[in-house]
Protein backbone atom coordinates (compact mmCIF):
# COMPACT_ATOMS: atom_id res chain seq x y z
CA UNK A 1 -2.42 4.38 -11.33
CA UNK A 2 -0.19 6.17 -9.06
CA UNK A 3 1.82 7.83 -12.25
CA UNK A 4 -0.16 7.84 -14.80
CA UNK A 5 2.06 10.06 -16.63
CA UNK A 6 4.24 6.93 -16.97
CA UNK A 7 1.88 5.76 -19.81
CA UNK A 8 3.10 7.46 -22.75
CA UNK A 9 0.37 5.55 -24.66
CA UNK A 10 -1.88 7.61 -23.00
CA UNK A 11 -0.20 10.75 -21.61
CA UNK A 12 2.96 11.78 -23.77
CA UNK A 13 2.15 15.47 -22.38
CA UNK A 14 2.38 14.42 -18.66
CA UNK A 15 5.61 13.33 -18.56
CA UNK A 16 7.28 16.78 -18.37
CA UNK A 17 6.06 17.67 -14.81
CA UNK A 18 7.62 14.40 -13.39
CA UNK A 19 10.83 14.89 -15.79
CA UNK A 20 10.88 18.22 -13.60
CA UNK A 21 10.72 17.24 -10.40
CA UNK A 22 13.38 14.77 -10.93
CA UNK A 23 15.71 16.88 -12.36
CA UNK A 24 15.31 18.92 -9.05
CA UNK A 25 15.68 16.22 -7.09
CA UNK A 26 18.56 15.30 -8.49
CA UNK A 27 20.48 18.79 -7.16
CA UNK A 28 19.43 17.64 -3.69
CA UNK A 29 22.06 16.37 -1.34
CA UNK A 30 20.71 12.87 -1.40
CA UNK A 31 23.41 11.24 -0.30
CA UNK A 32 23.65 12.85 2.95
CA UNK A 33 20.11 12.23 3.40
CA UNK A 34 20.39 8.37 2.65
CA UNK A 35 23.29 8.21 4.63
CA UNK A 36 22.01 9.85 7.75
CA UNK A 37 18.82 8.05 7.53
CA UNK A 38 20.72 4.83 7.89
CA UNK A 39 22.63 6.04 10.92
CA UNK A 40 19.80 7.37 12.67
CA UNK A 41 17.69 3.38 12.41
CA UNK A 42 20.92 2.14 13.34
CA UNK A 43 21.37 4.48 16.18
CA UNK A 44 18.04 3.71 17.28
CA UNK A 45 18.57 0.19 17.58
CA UNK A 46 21.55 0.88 19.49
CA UNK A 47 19.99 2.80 22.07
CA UNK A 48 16.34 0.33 21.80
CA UNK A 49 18.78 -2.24 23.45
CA UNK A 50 20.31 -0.41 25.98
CA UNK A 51 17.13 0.88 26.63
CA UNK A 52 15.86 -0.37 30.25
CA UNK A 53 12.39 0.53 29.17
CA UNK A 54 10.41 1.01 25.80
CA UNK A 55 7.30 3.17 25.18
CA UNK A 56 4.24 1.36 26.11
CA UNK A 57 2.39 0.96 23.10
CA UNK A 58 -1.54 0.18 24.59
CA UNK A 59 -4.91 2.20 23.49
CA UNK A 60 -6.68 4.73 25.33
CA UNK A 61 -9.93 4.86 24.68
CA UNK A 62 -10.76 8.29 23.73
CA UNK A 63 -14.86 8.37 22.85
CA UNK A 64 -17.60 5.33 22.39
CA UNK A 65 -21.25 5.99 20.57
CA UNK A 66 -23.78 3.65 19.00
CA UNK A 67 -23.17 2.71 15.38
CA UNK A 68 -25.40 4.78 13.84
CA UNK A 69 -25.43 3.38 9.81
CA UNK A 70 -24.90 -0.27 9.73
CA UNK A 71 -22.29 -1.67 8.03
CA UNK A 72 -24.46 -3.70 5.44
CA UNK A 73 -25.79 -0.47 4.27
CA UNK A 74 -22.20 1.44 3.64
CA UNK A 75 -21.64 -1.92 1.90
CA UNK A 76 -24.29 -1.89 -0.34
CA UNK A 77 -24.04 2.14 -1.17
CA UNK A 78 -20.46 1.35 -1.75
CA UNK A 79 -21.09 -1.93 -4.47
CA UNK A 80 -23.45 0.53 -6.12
CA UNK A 81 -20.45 2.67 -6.30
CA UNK A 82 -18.41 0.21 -8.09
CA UNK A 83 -20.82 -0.17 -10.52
CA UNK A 84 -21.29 3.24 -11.49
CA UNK A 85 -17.46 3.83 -11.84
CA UNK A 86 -17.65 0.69 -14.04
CA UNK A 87 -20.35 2.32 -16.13
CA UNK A 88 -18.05 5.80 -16.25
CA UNK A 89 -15.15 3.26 -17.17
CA UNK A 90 -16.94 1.66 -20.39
CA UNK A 91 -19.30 5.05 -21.32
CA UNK A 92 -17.08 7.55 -20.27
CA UNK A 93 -13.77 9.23 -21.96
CA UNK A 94 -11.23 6.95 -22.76
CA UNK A 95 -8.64 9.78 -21.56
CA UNK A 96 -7.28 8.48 -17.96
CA UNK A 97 -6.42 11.73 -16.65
CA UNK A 98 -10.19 12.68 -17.24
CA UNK A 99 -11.92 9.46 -16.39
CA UNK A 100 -13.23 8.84 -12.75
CA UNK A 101 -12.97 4.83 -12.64
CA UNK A 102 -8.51 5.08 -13.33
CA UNK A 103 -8.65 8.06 -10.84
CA UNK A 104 -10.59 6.26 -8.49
CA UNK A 105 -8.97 3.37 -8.27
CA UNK A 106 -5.52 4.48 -8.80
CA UNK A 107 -5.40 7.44 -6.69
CA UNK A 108 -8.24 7.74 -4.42
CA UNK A 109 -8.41 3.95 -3.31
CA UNK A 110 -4.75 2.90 -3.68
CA UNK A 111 -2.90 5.98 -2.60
CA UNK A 112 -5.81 8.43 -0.69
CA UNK A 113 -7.70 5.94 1.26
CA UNK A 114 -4.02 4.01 2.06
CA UNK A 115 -2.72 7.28 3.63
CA UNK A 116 -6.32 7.84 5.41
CA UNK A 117 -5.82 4.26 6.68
CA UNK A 118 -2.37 4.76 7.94
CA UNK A 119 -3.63 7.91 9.68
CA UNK A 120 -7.34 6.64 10.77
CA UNK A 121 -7.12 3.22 11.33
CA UNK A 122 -9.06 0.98 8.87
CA UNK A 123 -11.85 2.91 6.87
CA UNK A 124 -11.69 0.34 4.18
CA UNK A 125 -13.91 -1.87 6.55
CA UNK A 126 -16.78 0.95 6.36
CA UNK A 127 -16.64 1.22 2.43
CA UNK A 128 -16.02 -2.24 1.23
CA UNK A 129 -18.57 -3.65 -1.24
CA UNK A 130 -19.11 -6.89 -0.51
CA UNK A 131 -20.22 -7.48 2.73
CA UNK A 132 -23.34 -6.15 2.07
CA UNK A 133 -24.42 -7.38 -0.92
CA UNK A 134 -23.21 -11.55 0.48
CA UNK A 135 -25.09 -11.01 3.38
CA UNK A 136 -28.17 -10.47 1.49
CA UNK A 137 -27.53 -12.62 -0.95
CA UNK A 138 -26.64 -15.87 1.41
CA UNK A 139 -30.20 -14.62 3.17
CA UNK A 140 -32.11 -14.88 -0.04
CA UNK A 141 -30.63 -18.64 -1.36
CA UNK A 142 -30.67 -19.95 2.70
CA UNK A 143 -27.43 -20.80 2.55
CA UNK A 144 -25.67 -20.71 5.98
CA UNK A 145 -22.68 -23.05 5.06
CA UNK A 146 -19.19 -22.99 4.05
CA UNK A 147 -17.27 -24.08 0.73
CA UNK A 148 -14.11 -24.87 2.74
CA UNK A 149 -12.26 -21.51 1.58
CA UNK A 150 -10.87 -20.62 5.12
CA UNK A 151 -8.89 -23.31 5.22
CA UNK A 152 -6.53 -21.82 2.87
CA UNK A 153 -5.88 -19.05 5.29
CA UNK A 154 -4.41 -16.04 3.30
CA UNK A 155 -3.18 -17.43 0.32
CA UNK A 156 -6.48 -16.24 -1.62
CA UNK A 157 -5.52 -12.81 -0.80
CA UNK A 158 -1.82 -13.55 -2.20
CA UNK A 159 -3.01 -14.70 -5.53
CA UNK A 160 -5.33 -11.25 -5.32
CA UNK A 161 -2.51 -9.07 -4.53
CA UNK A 162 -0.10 -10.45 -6.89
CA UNK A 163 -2.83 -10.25 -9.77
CA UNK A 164 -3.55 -6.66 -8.86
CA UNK A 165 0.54 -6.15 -8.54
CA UNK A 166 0.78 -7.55 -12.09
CA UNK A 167 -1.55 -5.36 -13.09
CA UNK A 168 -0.56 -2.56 -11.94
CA UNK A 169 3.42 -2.49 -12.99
CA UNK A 170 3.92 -4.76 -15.42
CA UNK A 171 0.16 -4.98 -18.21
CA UNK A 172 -0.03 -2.80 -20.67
CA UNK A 173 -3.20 -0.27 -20.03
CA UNK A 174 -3.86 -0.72 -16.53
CA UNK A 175 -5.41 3.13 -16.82
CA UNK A 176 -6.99 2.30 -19.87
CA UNK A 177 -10.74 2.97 -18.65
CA UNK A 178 -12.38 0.45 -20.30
CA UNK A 179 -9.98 -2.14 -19.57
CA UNK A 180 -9.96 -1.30 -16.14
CA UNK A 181 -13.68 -1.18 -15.80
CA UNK A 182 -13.93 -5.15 -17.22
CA UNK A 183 -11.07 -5.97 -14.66
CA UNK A 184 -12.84 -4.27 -11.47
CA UNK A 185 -16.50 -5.55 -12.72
CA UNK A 186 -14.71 -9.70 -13.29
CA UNK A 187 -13.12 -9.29 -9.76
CA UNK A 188 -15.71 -7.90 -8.04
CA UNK A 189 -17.92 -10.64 -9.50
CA UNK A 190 -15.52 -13.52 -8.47
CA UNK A 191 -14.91 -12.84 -5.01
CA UNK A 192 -18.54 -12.18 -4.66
CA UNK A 193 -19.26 -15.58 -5.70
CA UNK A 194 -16.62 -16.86 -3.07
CA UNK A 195 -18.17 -14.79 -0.22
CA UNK A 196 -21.30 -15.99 -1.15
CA UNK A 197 -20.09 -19.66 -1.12
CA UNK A 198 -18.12 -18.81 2.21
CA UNK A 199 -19.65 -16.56 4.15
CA UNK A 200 -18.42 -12.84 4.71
CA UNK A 201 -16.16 -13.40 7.40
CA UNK A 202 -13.87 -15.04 4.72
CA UNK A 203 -13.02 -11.55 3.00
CA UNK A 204 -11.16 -10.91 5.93
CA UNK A 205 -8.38 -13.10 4.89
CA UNK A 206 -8.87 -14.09 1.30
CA UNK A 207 -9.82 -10.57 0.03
CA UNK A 208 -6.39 -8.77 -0.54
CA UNK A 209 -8.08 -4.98 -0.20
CA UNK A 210 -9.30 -6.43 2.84
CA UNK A 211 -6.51 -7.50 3.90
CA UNK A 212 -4.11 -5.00 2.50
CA UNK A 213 -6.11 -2.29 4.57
CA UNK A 214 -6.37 -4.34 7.91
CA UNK A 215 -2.52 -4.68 8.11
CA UNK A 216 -1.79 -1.31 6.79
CA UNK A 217 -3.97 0.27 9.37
CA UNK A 218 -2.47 -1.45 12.55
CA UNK A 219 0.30 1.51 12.65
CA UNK A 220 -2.31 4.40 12.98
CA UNK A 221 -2.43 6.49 15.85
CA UNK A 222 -6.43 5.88 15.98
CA UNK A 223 -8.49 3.20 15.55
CA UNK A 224 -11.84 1.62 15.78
CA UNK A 225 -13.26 -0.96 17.92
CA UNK A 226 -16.66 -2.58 16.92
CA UNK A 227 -19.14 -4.69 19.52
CA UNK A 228 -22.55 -4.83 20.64
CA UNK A 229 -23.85 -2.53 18.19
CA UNK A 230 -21.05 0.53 19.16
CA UNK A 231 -18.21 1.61 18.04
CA UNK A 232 -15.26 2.74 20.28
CA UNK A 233 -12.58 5.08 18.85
CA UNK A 234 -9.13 4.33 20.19
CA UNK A 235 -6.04 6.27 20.13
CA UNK A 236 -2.36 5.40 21.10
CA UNK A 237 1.19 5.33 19.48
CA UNK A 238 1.50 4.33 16.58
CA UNK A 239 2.14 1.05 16.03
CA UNK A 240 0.09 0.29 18.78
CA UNK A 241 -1.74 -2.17 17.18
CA UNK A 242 0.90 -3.72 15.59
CA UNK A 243 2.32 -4.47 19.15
CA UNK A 244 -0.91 -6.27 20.20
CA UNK A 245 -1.44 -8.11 17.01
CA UNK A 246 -1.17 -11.82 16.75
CA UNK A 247 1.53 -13.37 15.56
CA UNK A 248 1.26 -14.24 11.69
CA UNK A 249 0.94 -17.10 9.93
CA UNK A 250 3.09 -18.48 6.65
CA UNK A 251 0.17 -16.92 4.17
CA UNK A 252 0.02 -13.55 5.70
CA UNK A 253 3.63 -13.68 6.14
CA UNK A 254 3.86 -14.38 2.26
CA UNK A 255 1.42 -11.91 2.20
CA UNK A 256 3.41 -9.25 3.73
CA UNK A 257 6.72 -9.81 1.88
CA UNK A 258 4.50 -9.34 -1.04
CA UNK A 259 3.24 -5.82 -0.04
CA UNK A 260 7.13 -4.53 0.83
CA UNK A 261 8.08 -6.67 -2.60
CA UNK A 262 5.48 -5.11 -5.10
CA UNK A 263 5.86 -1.25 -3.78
CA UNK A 264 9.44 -1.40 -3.97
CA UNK A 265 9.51 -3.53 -7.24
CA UNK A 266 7.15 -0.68 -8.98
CA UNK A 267 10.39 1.99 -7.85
CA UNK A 268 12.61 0.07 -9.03
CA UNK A 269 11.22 -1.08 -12.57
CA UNK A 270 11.00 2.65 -13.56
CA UNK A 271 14.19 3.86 -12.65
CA UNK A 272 17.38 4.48 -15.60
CA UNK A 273 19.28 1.63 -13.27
CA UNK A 274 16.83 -1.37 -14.37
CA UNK A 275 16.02 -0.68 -17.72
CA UNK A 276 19.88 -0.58 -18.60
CA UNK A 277 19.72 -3.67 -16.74
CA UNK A 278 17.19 -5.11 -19.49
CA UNK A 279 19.25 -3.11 -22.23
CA UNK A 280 17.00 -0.54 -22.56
CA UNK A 281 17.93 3.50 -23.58
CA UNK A 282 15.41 5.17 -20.73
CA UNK A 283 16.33 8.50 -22.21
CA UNK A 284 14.05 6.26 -25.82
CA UNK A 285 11.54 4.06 -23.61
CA UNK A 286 9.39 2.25 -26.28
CA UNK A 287 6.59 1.58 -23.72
CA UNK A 288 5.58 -1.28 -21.05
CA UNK A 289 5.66 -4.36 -24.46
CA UNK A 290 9.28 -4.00 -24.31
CA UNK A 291 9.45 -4.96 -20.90
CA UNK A 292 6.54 -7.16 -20.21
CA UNK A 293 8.27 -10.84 -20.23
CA UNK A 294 11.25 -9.34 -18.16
CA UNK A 295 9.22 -7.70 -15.44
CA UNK A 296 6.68 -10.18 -15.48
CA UNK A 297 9.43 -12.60 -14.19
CA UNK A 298 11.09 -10.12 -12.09
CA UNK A 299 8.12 -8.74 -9.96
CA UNK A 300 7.63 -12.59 -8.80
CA UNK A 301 11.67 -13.26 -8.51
CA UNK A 302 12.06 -9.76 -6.37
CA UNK A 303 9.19 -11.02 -4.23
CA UNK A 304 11.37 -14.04 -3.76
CA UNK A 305 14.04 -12.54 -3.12
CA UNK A 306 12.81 -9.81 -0.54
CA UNK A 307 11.05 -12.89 1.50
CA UNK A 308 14.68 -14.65 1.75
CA UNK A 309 16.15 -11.55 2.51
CA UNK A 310 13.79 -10.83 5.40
CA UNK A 311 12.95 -14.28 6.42
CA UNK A 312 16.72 -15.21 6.24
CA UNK A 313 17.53 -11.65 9.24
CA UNK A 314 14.96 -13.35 11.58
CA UNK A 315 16.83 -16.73 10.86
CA UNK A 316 19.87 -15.71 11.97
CA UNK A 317 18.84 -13.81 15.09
CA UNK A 318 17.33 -16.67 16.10
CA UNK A 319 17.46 -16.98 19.92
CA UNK A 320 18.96 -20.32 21.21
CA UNK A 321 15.79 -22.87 21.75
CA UNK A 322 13.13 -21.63 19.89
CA UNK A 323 12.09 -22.45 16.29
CA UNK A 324 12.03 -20.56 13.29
CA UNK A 325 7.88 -20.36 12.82
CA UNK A 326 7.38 -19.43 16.18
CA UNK A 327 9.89 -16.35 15.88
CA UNK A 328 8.83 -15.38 12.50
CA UNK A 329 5.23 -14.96 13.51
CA UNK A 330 5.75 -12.49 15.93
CA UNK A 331 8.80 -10.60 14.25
CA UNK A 332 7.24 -10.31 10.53
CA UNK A 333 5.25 -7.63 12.40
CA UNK A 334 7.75 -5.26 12.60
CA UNK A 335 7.65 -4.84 9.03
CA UNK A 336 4.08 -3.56 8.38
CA UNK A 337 4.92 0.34 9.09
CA UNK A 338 8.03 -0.55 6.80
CA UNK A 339 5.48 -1.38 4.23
CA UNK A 340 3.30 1.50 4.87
CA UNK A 341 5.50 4.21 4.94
CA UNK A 342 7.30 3.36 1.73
CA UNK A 343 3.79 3.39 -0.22
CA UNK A 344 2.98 6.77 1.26
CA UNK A 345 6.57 7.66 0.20
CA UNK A 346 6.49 6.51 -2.74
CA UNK A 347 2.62 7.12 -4.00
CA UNK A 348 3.05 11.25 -2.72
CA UNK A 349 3.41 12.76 -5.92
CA UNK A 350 0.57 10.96 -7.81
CA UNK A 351 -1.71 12.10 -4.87
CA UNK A 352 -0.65 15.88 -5.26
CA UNK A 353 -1.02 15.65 -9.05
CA UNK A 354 -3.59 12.22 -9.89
CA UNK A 355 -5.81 13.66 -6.99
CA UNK A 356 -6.31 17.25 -8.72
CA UNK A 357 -7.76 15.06 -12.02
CA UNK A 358 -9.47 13.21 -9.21
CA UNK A 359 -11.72 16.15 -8.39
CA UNK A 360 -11.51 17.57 -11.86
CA UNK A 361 -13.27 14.40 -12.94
CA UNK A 362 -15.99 14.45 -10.45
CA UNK A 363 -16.54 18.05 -12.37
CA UNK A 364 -17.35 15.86 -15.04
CA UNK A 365 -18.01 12.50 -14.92
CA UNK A 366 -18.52 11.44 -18.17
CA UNK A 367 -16.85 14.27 -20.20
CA UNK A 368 -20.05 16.05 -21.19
CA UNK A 369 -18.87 19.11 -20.70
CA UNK A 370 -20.63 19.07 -16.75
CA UNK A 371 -19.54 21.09 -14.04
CA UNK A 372 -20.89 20.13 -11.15
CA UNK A 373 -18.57 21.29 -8.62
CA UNK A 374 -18.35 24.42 -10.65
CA UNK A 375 -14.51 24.51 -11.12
CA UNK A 376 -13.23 26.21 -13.74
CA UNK A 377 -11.01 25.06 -17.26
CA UNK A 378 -7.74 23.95 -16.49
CA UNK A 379 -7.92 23.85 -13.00
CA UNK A 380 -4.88 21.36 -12.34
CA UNK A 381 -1.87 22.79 -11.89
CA UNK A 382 2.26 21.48 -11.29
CA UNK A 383 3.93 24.20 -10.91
CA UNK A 384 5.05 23.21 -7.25
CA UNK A 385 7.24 20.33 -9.34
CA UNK A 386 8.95 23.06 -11.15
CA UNK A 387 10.42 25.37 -8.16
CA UNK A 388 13.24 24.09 -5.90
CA UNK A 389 11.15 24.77 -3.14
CA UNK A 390 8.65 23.07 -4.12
CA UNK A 391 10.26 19.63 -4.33
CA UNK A 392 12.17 20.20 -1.89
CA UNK A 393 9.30 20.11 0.30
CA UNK A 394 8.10 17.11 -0.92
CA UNK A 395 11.40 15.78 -0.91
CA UNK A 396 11.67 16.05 2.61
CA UNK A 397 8.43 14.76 3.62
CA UNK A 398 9.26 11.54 1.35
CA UNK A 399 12.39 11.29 3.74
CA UNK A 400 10.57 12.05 6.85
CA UNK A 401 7.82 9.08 6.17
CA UNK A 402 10.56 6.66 4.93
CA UNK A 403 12.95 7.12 7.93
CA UNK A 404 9.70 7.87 10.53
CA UNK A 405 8.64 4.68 9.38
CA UNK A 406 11.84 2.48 9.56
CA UNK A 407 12.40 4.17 12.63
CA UNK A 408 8.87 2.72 14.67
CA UNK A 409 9.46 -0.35 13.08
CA UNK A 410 12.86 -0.63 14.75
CA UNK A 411 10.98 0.05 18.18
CA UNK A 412 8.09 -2.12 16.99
CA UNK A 413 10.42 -5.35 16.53
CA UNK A 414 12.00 -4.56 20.45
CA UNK A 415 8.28 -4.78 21.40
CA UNK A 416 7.38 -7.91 19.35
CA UNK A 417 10.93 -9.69 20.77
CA UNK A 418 9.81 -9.09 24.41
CA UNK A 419 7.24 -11.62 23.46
CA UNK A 420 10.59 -14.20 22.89
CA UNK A 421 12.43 -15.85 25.71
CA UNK A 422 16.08 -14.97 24.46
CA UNK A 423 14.91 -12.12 21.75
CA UNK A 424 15.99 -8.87 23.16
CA UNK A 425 19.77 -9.26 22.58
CA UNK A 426 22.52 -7.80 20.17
CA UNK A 427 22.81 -11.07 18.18
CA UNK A 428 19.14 -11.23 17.95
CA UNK A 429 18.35 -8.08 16.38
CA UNK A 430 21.46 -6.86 14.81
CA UNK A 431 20.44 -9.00 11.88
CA UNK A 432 17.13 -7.54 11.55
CA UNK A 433 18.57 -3.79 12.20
CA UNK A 434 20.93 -4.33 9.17
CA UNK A 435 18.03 -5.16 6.86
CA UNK A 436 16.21 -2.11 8.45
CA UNK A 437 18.97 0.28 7.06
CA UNK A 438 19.16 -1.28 4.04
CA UNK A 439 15.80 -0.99 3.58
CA UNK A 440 15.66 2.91 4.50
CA UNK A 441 18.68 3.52 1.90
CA UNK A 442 17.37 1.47 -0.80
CA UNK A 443 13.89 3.42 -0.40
CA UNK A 444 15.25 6.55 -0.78
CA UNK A 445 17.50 5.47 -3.24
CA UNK A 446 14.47 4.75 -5.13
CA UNK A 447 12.57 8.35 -4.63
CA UNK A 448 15.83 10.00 -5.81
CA UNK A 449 16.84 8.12 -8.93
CA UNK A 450 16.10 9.32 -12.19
CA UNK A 451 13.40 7.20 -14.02
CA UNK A 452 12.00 6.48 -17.23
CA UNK A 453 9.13 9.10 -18.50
């Protein structure tokens, strides 16, 4: 998981590194920072409608070649790849920091490949492990049908994400290696079986990875285009493809809420604020049992609560004559490089740190004393959390993806309400613009408060 060091189970040494970099963090001017991030979205939206003309967001195409490995075949290397992180997960150390199934999932799936997504456009697509092995598998049985699964739109995918969002924040050992590996091996076993019964098109919506990386991606600057056996590689502002998306429906828009929900849920539960909420002492955290019940209800109760919150802006914008659905669709857009940029935000410091364990476990796999990349002992190293610099630094890129991101989703929504008769006004998005501060100062809030660990 993204901070692993939060397991004091597991990792009572790790804790000191992110105990420094908070207590640097917490010499920083934050406040000024919050508060000028909040005027600058707001000043944005000011001058957005004022604004006789908006940046054209469109694609240019910038190269086109044959595909030259099919996808079936990344799918299949990559389901062999599951498998043999399962196999490092249940043979391997039970140590998370040196174990490459936790590391892979929790830092080179959920927080590398997210930021390559948000960056590349949707890589996930080349590397996912079940199209592959369905295809084949629907070939072998002749089956050709369908076990009525699309009909349910996203809402597969919601269950999946809230499952894996559970998992994540709230269970006890989701780094514990071998628990992990029995969790990846039973899910990657189940929605196999539904692929098989559905056909691999379904994965696309009832798959939340699949999902998760197809929405995430639509705010990169490049992006891939696949037809008649080539692949054309796009570029254009980011956002771009948010702008020419279609407009979503209630399960993806549940599905989104859940996304900005879970990320910012994960923040919060962590920080000194919630657990003296829960009447905790965080300076004397007993561990994730003490907070299990309380969280379990909370993660699904902030979910609810960040879905009225958002769904209740575009409500009262609402232009005269048109109907809720029909405005949502389009508008709920506008939130995906909300959602992106706060899980880069927030996910940056388990990269810097997680990611060095990463490629100290590919060393050695299964902690046999291996060195295969031929790094040396005690090759990870912190000490950029420990200098003022140092944090700084990544304090300020934090700030510059939270507010970069609120900021393009401002201009986002003024593309997305051109699409509305009536949606390009001062009572139509001042609603939406307040949410979009709050949501910049309550992200940053997050980054900067002191937390449990």
């Amino acid at each position: 998981m993204r901070r692993l060091a939060l397991l004091p189970a597991f990792l009572p040494g790790a804790a000191h590194a992110h105990a420094s970099e908070r207590m640097v963090i917490l010499t920083l001017p934050t406040d000024w920072y919050m508060a000028g991030a909040g005027a600058a979205v707001l000043l944005t939206a000011l001058a957005g409608l004022m604004a006789r003309r908006l940046p054209a967001f469109r694609g240019h195409k910038i190269l086109e070649r044959p595909i030259v490995v099919p996808r079936p075949l990344t799918s299949w290397a990559a389901a062999l790849g599951v498998w043999a992180l399962v196999a490092v997960g249940i043979w391997g150390t039970r140590d998370p920091l040196e174990n490459l199934l936790p590391l892979a999932v929790w830092t080179v799936l959920w927080v590398g490949l997210t930021l390559a997504c948000v960056a590349f456009g949707n890589l996930w697509r080349d590397v996912e492990p079940w199209t592959g092995p369905v295809r084949t598998i629907r070939r072998l049985i002749g089956w050709t049908g369908s076990a009525g699964l699309s009909r349910l739109g996203h809402w597969p995918a919601v269950i999946g994400y809230l499952a894996f969002a559970w998992f994540e924040i709230v269970s006890l050992s989701p780094a514990d290696p071998f628990v992990l590996a029995r969790a990846v091996a039973a899910y990657y076993l189940l929605i196999l079986a539904l692929a098989v019964a559905e056909g691999e098109e379904w994965l696309a919506r009832g798959e939340f990875l699949t999902v998760y990386f197809g929405f995430i991606s639509r705010i990169a600057p490049f992006w891939a285009e696949h037809g008649n056996g080539r692949v054309r590689v796009m570029a254009g502002l980011p956002g771009a493809q948010v702008v020419m998306s279609k407009a979503l429906t209630p399960s993806a828009i549940a599905f989104v809420t859940l996304i900005l929900a879970s990320v910012s849920f994960d923040g919060l539960a962590e920080t000194f604020w919630w657990l003296a909420r829960l009447g905790i002492n965080p300076l004397e955290f007993p561990g994730r049992s003490a907070v299990l019940e309380a969280n379990s209800a909370a993660l699904v109760l902030f979910w609810a609560m960040s879905a009225a919150l958002i769904l209740g802006a575009v409500r009262a914008g609402l232009p005269a004559g048109h109907g809720f659905r029909e405005t949502a669709g389009p508008l709920m857009l506008a939130f995906l490089p909300i959602a992106a940029g706060y899980h880069v935000a927030h996910y940056l410091i388990a990269l810097l740190t997680n990611g060095q364990y990463a490629i100290a476990a590919l060393n050695d796999p299964f902690g046999r004393g291996w060195s295969l990349l031929g790094l040396p002992d005690h090759w990870v190293s912190f000490g950029f959390l420990s200098t003022r610099a140092g944090v700084q630094a990544i304090w300020t890129a934090q700030f510059a993806t939270i507010l970069g991101a609120h900021l393009l989703a401002v201009l986002v929504s003024f593309k997305l309400s051109e699409r509305i008769e009536g949606g390009h006004t001062l009572r139509a998005h001042l609603p939406m613009t307040l949410l979009m501060v709050g949501y910049t100062v309550f992200g940053l809030w997050l980054l900067s408060s002191p937390t449990a660990g």
